[in-house]
PDB file of N, CA and C in Angstrom:
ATOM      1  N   UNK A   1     -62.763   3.144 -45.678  1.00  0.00           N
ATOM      2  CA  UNK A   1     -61.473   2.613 -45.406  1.00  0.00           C
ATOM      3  C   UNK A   1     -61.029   2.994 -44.005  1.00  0.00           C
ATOM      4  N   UNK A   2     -60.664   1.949 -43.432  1.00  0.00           N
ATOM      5  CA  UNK A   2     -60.120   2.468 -42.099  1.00  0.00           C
ATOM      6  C   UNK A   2     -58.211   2.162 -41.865  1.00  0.00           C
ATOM      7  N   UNK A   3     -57.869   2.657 -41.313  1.00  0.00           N
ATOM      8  CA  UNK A   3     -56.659   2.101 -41.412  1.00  0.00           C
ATOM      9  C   UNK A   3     -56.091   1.707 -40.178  1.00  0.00           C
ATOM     10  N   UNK A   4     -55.242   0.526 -40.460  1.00  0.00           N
ATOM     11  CA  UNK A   4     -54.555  -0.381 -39.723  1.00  0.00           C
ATOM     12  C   UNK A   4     -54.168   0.317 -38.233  1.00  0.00           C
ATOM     13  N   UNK A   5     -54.353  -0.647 -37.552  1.00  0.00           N
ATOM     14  CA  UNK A   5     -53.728  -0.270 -36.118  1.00  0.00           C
ATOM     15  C   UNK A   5     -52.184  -0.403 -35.906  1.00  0.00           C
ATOM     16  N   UNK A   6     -51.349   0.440 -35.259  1.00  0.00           N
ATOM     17  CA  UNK A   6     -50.220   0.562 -35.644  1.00  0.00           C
ATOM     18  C   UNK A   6     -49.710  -0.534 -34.213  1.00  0.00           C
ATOM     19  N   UNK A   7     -48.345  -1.115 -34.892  1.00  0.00           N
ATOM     20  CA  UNK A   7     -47.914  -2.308 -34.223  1.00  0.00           C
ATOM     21  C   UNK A   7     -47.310  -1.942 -32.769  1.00  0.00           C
ATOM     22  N   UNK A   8     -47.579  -2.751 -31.916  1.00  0.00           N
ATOM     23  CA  UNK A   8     -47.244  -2.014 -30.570  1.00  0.00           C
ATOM     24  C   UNK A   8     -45.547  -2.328 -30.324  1.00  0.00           C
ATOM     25  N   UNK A   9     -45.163  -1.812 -29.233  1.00  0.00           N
ATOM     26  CA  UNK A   9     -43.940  -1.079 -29.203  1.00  0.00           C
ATOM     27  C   UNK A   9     -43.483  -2.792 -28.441  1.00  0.00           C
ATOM     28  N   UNK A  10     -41.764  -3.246 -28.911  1.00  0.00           N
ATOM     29  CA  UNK A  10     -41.424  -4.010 -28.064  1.00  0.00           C
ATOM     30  C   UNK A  10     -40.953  -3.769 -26.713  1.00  0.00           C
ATOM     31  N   UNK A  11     -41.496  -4.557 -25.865  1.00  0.00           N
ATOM     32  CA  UNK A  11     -41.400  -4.897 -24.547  1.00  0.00           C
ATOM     33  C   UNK A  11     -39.749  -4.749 -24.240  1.00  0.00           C
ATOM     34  N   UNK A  12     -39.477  -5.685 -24.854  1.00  0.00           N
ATOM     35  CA  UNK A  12     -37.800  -5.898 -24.688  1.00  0.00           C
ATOM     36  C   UNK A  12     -36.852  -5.179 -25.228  1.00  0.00           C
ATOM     37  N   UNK A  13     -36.686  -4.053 -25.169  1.00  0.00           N
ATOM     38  CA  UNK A  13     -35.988  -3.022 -25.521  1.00  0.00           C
ATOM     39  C   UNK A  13     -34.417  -3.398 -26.238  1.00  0.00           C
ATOM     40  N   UNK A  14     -33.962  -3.471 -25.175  1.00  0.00           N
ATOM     41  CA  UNK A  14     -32.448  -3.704 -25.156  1.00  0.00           C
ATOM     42  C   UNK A  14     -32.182  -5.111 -25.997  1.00  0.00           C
ATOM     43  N   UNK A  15     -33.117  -5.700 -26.016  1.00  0.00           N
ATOM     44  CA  UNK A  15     -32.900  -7.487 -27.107  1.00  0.00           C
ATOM     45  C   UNK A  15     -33.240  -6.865 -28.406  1.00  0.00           C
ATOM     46  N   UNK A  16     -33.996  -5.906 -28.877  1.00  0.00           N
ATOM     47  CA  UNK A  16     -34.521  -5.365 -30.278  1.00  0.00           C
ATOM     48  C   UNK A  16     -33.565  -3.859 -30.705  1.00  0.00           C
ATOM     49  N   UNK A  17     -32.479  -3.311 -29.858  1.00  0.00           N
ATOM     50  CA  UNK A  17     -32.451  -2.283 -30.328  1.00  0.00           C
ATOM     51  C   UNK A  17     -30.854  -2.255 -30.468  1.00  0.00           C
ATOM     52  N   UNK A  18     -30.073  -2.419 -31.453  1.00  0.00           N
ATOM     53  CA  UNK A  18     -28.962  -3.055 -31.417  1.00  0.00           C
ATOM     54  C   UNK A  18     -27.941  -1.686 -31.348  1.00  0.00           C
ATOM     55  N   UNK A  19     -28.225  -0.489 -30.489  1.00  0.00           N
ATOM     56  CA  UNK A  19     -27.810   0.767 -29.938  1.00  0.00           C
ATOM     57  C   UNK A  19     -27.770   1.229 -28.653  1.00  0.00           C
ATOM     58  N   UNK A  20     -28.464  -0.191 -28.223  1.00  0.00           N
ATOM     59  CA  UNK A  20     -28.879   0.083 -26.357  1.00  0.00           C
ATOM     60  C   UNK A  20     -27.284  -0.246 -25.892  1.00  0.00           C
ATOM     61  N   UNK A  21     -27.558   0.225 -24.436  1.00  0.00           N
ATOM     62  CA  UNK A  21     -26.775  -0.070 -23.834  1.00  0.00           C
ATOM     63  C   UNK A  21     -25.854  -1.320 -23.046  1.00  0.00           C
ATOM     64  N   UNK A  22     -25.425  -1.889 -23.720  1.00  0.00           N
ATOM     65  CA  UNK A  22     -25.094  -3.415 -23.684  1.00  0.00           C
ATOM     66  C   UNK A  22     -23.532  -3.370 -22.422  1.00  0.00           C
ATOM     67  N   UNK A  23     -23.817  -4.414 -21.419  1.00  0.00           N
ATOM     68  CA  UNK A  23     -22.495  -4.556 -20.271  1.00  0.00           C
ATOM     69  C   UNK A  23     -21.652  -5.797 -21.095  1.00  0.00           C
ATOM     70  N   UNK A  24     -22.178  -6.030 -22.098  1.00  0.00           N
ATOM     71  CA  UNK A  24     -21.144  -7.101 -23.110  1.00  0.00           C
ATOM     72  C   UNK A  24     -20.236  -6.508 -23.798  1.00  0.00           C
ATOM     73  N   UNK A  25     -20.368  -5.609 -24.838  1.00  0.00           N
ATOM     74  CA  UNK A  25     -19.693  -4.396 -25.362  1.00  0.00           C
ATOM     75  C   UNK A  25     -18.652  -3.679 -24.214  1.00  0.00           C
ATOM     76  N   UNK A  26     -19.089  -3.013 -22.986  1.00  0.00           N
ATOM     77  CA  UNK A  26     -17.883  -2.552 -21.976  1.00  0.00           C
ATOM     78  C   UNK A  26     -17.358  -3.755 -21.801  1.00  0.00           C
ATOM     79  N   UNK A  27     -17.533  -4.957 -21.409  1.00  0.00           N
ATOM     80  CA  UNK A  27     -16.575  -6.208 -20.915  1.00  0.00           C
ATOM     81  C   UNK A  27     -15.607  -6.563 -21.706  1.00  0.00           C
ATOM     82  N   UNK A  28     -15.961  -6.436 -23.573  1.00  0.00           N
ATOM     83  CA  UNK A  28     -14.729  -6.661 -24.580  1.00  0.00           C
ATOM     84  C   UNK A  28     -14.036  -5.396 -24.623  1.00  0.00           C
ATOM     85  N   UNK A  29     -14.625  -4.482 -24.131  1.00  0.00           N
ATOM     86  CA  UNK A  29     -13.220  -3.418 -24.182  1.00  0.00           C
ATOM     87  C   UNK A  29     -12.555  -3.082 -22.979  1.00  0.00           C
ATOM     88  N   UNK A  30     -12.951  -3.638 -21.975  1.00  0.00           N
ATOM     89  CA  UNK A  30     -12.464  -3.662 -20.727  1.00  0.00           C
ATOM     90  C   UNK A  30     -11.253  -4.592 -21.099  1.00  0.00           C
ATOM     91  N   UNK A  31     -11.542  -5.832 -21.374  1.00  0.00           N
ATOM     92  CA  UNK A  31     -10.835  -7.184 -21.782  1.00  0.00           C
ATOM     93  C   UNK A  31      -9.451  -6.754 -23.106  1.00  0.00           C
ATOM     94  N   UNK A  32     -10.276  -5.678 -23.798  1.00  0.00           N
ATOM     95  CA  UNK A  32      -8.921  -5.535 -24.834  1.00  0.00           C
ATOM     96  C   UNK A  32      -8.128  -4.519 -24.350  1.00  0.00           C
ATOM     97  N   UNK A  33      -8.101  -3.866 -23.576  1.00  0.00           N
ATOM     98  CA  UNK A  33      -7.912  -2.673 -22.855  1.00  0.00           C
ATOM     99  C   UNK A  33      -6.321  -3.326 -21.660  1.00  0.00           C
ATOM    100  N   UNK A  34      -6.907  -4.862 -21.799  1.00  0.00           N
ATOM    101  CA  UNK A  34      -5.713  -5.536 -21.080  1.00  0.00           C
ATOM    102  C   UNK A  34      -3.937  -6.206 -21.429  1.00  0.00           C
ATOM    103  N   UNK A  35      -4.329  -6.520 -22.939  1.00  0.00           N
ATOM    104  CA  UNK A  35      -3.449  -6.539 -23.660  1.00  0.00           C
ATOM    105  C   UNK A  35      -2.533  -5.768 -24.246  1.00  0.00           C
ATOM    106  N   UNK A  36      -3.616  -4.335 -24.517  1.00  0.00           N
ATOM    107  CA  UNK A  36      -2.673  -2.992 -24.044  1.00  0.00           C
ATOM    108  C   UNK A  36      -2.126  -2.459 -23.636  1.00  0.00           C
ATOM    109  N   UNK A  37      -1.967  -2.766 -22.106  1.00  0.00           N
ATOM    110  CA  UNK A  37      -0.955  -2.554 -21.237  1.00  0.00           C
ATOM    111  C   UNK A  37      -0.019  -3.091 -21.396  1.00  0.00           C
ATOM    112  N   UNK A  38       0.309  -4.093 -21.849  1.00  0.00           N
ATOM    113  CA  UNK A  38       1.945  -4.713 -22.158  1.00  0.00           C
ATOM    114  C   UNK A  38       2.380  -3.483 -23.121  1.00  0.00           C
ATOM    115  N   UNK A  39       1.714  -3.039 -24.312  1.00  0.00           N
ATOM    116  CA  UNK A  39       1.880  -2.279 -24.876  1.00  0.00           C
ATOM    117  C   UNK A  39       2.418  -0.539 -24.641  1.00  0.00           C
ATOM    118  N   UNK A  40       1.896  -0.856 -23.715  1.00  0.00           N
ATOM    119  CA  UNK A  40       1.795   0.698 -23.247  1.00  0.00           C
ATOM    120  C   UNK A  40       3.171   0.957 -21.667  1.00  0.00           C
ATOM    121  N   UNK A  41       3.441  -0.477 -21.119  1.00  0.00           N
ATOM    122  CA  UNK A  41       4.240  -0.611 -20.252  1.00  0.00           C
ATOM    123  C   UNK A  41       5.693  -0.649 -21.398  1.00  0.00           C
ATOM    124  N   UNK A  42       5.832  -1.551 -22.269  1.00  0.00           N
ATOM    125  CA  UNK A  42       6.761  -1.293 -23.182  1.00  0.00           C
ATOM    126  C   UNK A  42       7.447   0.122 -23.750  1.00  0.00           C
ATOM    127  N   UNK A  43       6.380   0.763 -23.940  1.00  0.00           N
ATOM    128  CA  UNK A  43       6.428   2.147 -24.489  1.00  0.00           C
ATOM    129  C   UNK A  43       6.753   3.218 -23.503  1.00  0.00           C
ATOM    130  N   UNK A  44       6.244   2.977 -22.034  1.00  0.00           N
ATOM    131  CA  UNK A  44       6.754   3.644 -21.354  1.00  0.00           C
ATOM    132  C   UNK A  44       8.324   3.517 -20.690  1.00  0.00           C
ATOM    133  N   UNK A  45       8.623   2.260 -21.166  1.00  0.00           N
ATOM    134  CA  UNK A  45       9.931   1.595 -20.242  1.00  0.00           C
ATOM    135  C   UNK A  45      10.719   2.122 -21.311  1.00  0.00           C
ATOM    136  N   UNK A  46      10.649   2.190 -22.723  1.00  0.00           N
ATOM    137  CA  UNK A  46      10.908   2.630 -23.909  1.00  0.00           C
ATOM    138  C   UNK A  46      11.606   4.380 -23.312  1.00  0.00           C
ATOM    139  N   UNK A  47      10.508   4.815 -23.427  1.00  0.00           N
ATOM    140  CA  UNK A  47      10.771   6.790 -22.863  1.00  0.00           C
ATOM    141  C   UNK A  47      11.531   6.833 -21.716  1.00  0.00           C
ATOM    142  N   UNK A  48      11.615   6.098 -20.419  1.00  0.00           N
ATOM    143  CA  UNK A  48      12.339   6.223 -19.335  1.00  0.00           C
ATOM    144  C   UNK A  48      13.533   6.114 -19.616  1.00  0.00           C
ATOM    145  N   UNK A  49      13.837   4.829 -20.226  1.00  0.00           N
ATOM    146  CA  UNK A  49      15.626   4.589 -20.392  1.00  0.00           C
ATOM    147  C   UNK A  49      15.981   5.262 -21.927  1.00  0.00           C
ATOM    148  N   UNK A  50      14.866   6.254 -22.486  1.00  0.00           N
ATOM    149  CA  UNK A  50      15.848   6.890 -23.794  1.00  0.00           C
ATOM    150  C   UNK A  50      16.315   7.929 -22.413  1.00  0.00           C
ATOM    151  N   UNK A  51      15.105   8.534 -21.705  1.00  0.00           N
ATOM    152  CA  UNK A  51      15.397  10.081 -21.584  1.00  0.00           C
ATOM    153  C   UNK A  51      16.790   9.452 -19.856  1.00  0.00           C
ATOM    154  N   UNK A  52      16.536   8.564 -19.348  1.00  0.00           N
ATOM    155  CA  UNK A  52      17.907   8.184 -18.358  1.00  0.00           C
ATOM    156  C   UNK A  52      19.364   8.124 -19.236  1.00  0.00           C
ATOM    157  N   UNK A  53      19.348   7.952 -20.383  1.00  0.00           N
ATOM    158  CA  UNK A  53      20.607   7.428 -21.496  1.00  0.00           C
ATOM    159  C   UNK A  53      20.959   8.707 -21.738  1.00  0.00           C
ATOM    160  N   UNK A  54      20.086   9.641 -22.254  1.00  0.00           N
ATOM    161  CA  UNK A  54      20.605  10.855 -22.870  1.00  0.00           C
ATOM    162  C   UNK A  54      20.275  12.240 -22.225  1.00  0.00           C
ATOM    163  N   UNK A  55      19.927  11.785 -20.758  1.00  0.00           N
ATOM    164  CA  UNK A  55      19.855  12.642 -19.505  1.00  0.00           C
ATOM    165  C   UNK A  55      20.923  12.724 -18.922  1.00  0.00           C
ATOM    166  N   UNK A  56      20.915  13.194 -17.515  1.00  0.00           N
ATOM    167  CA  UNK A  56      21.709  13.093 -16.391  1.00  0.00           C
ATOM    168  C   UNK A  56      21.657  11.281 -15.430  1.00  0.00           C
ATOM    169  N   UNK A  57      21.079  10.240 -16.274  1.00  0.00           N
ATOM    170  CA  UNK A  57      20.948   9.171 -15.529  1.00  0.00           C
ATOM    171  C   UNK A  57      20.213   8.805 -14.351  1.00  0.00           C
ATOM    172  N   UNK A  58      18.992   9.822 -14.288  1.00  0.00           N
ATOM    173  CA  UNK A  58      17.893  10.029 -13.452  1.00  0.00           C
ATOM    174  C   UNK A  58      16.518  10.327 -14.152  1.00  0.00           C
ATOM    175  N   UNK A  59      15.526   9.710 -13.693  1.00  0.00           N
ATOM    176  CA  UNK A  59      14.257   9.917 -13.986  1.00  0.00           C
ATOM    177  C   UNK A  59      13.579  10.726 -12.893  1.00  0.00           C
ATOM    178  N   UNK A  60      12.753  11.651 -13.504  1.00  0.00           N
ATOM    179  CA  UNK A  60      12.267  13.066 -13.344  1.00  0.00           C
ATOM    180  C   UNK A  60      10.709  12.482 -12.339  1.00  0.00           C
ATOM    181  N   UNK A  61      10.443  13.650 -11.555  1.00  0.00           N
ATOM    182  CA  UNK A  61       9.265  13.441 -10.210  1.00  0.00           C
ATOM    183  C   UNK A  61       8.110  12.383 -11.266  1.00  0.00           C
ATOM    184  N   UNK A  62       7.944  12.590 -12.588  1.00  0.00           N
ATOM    185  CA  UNK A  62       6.536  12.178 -13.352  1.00  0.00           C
ATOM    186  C   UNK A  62       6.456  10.368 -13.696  1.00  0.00           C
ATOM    187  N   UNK A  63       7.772   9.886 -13.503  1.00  0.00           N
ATOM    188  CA  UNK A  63       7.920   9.030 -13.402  1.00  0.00           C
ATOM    189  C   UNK A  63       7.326   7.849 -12.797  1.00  0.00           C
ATOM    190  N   UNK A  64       7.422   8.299 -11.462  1.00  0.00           N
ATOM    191  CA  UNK A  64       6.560   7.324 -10.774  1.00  0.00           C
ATOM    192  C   UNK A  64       5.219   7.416 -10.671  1.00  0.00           C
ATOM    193  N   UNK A  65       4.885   8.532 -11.073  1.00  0.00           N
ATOM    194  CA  UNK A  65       3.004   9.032 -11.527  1.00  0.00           C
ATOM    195  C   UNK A  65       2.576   8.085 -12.641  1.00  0.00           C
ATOM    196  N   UNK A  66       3.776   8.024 -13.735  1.00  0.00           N
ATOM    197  CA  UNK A  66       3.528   7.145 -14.466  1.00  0.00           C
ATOM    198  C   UNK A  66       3.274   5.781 -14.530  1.00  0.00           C
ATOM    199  N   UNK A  67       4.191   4.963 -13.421  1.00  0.00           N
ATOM    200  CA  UNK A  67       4.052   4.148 -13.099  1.00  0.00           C
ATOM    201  C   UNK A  67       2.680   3.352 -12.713  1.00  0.00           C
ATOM    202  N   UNK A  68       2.303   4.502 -11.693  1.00  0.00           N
ATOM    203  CA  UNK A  68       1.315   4.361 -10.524  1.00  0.00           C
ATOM    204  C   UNK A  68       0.207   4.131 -11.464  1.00  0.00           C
ATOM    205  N   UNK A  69       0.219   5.037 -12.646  1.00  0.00           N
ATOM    206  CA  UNK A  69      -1.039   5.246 -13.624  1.00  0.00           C
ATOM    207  C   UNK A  69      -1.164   4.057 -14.825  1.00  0.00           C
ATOM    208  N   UNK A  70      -0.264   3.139 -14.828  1.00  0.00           N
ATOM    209  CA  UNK A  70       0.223   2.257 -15.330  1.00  0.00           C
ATOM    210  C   UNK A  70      -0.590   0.895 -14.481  1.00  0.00           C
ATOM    211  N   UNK A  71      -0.055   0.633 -13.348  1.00  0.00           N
ATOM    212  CA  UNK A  71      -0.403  -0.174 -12.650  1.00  0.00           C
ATOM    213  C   UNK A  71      -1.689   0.062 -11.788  1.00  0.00           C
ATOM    214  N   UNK A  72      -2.696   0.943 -11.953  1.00  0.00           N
ATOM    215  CA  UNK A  72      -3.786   1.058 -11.838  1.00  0.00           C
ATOM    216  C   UNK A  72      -4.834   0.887 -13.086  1.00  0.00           C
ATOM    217  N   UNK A  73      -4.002   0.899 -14.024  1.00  0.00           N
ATOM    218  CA  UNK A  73      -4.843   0.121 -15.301  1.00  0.00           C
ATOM    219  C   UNK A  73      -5.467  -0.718 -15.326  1.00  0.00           C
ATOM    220  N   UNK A  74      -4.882  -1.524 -14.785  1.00  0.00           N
ATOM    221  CA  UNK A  74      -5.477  -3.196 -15.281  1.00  0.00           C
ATOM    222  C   UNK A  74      -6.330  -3.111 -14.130  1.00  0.00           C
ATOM    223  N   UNK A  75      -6.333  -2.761 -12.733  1.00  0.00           N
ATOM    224  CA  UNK A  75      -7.624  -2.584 -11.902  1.00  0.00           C
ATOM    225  C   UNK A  75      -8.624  -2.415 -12.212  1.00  0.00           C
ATOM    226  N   UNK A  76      -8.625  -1.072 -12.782  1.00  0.00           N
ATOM    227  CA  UNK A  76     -10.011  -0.360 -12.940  1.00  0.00           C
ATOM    228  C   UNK A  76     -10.695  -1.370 -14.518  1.00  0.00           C
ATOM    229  N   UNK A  77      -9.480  -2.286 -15.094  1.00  0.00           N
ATOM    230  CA  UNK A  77     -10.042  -2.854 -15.943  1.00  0.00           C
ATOM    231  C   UNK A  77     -10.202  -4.095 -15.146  1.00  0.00           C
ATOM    232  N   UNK A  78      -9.821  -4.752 -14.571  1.00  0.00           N
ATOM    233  CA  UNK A  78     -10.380  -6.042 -14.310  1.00  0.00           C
ATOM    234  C   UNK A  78     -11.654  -5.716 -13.543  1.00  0.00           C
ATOM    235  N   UNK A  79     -12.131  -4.637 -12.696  1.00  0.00           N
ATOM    236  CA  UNK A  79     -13.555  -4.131 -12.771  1.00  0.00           C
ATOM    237  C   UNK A  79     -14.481  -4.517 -13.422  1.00  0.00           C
ATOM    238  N   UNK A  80     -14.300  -3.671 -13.923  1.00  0.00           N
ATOM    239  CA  UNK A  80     -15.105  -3.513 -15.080  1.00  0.00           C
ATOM    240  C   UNK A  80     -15.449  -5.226 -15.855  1.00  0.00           C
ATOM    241  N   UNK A  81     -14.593  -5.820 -15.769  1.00  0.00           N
ATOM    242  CA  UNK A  81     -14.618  -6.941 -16.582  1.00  0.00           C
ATOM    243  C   UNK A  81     -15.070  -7.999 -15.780  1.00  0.00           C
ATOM    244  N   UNK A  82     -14.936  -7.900 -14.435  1.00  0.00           N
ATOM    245  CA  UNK A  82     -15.401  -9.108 -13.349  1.00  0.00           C
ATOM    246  C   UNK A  82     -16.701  -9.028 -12.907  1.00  0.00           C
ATOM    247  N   UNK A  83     -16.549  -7.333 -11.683  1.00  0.00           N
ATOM    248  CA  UNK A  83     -17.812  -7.356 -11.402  1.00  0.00           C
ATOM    249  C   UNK A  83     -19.019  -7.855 -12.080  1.00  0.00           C
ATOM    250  N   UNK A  84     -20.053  -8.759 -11.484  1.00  0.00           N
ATOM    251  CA  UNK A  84     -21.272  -9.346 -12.158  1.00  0.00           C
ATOM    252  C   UNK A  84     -22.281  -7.634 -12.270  1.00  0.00           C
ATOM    253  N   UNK A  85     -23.039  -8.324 -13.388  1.00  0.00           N
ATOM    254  CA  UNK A  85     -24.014  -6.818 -14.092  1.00  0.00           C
ATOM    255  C   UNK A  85     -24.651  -6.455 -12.730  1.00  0.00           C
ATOM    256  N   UNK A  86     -25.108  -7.201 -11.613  1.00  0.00           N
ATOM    257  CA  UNK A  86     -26.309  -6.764 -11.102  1.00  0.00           C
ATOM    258  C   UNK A  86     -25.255  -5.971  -9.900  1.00  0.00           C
ATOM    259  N   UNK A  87     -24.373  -5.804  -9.283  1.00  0.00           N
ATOM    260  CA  UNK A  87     -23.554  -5.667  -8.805  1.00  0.00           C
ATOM    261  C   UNK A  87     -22.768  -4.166  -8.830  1.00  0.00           C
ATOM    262  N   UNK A  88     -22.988  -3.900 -10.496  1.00  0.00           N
ATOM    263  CA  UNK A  88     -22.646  -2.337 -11.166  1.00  0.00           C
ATOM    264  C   UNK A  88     -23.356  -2.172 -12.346  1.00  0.00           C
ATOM    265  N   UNK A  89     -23.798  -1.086 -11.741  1.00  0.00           N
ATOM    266  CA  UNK A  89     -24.914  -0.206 -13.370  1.00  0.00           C
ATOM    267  C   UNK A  89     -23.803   0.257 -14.763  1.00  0.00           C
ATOM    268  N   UNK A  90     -24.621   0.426 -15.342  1.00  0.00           N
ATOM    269  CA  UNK A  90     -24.245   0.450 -16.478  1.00  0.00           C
ATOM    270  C   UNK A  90     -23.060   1.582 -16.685  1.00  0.00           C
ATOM    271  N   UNK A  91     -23.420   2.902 -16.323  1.00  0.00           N
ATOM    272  CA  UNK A  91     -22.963   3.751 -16.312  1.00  0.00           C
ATOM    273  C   UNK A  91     -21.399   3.950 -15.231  1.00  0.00           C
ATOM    274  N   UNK A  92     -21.571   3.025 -14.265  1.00  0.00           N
ATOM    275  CA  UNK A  92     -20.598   3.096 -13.052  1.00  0.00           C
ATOM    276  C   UNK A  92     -19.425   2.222 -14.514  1.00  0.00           C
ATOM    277  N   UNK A  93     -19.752   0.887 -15.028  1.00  0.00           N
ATOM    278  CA  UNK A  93     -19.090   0.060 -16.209  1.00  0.00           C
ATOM    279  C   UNK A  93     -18.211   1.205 -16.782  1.00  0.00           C
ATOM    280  N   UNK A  94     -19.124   1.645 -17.131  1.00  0.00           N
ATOM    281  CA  UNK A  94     -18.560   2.787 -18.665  1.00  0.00           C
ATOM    282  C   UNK A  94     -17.743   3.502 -18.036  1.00  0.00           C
ATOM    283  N   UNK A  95     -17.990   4.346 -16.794  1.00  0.00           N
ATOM    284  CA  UNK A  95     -17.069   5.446 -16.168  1.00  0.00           C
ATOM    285  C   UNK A  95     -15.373   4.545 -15.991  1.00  0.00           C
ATOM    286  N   UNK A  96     -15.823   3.139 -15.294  1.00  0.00           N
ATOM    287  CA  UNK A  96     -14.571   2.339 -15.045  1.00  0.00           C
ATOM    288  C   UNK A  96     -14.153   2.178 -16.332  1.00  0.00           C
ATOM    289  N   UNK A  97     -14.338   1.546 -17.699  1.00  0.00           N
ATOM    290  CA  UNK A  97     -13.879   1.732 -18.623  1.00  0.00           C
ATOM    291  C   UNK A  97     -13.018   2.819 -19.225  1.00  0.00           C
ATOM    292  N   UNK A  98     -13.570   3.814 -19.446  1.00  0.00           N
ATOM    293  CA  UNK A  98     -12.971   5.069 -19.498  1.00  0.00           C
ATOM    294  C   UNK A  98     -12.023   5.711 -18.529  1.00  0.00           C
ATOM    295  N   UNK A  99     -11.999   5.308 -17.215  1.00  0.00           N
ATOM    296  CA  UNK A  99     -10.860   5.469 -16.141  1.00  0.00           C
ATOM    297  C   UNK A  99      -9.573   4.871 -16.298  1.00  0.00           C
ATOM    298  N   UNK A 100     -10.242   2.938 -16.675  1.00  0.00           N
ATOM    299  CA  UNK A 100      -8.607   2.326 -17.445  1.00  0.00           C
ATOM    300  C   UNK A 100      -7.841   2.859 -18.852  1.00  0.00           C
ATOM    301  N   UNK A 101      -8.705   3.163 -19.523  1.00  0.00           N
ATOM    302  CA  UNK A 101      -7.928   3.364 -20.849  1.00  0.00           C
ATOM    303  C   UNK A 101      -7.485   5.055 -21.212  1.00  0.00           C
ATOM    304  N   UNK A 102      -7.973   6.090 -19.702  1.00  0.00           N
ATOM    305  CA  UNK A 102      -7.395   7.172 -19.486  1.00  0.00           C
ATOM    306  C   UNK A 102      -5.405   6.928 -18.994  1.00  0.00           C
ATOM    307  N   UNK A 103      -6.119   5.731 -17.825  1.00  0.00           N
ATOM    308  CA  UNK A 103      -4.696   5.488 -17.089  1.00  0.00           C
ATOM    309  C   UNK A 103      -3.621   5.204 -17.922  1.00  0.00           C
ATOM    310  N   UNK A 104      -4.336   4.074 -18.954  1.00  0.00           N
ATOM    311  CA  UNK A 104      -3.290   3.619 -20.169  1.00  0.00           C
ATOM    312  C   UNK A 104      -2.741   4.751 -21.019  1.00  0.00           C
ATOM    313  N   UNK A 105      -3.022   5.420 -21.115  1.00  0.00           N
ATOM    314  CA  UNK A 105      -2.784   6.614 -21.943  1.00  0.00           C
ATOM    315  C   UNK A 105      -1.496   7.522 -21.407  1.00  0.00           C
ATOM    316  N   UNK A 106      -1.923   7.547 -19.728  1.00  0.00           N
ATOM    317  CA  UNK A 106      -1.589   8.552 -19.102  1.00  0.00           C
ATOM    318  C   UNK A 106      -0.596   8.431 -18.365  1.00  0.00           C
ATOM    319  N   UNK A 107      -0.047   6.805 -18.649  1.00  0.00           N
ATOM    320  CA  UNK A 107       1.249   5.943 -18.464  1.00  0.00           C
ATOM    321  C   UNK A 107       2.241   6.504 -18.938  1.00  0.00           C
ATOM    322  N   UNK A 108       2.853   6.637 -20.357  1.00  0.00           N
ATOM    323  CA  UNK A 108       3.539   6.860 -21.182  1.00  0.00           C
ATOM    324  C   UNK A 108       3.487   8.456 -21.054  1.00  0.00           C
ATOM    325  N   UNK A 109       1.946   9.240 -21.816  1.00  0.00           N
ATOM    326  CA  UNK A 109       2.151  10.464 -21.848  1.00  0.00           C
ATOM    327  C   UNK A 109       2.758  10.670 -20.467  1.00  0.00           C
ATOM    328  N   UNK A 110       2.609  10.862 -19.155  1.00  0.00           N
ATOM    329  CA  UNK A 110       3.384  11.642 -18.262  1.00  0.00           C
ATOM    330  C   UNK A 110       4.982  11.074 -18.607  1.00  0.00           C
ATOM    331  N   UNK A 111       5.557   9.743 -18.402  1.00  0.00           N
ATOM    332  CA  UNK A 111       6.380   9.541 -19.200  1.00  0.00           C
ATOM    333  C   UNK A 111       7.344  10.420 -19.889  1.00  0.00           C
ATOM    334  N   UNK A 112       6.862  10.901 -20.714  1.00  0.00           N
ATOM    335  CA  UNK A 112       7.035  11.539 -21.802  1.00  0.00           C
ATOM    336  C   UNK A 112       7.646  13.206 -21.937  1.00  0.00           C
ATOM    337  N   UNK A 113       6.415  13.681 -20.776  1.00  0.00           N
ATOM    338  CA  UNK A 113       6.723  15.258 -20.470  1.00  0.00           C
ATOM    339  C   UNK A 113       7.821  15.324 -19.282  1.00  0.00           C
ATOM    340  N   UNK A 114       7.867  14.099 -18.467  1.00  0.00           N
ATOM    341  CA  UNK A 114       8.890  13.970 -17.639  1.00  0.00           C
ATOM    342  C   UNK A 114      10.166  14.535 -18.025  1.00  0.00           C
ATOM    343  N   UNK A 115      10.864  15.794 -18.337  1.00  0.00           N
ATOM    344  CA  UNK A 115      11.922  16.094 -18.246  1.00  0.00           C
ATOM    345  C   UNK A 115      12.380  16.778 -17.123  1.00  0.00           C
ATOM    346  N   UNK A 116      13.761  16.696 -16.635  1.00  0.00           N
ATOM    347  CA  UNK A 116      14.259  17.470 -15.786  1.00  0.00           C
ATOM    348  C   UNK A 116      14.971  18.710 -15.899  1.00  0.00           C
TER     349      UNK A 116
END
């Protein structure tokens, strides 16, 4: 008895291995990452005029950090979502991904700790 020769390995990695690293996957979360920001601009406009209402009628230095971190969102996401694949590696994708949906985050939270 001899036994079978074992089947050789696919060529095409990334078409057979449904764990690889795919720039389709970062582009829909780049892309949903955009609709969020209304969300997240709401929420922050939300915290500014509670803490201006039941403040001194001034918003605190973190404010405009917030802003800034707000409106650099959708950049680092339309990146991510435009640039063509050959243009940015995979990993540069992912880092920009993770840069917008830090910013989104980091909208509101500064926001937030903003007291005077």
């Amino acid at each position: 008895m001899s036994t079978p020769a074992p089947a050789p390995a696919p060529t095409d990695l990334p078409a057979h291995d449904p764990f690889a690293p795919s720039t389709r996957a970062l582009r829909v979360f780049a892309g949903l990452g955009l609709p969020l920001l209304a969300v997240a601009y709401v929420l922050f406009m939300i915290i500014v005029l509670r803490q201006a209402y039941t403040g001194d009628g001034a918003s605190g230095p973190l404010a405009g950090a917030a802003n800034t971190a707000l409106a650099l969102s959708p950049v680092a996401g339309l990146i991510a979502l435009c640039v063509p694949a050959a243009a940015m590696s995979h990993s540069a994708r992912r880092t920009t991904v993770w840069l917008q949906y830090g910013l989104l985050v980091a909208g509101p939270a500064l926001a937030a700790v903003d007291f005077r």
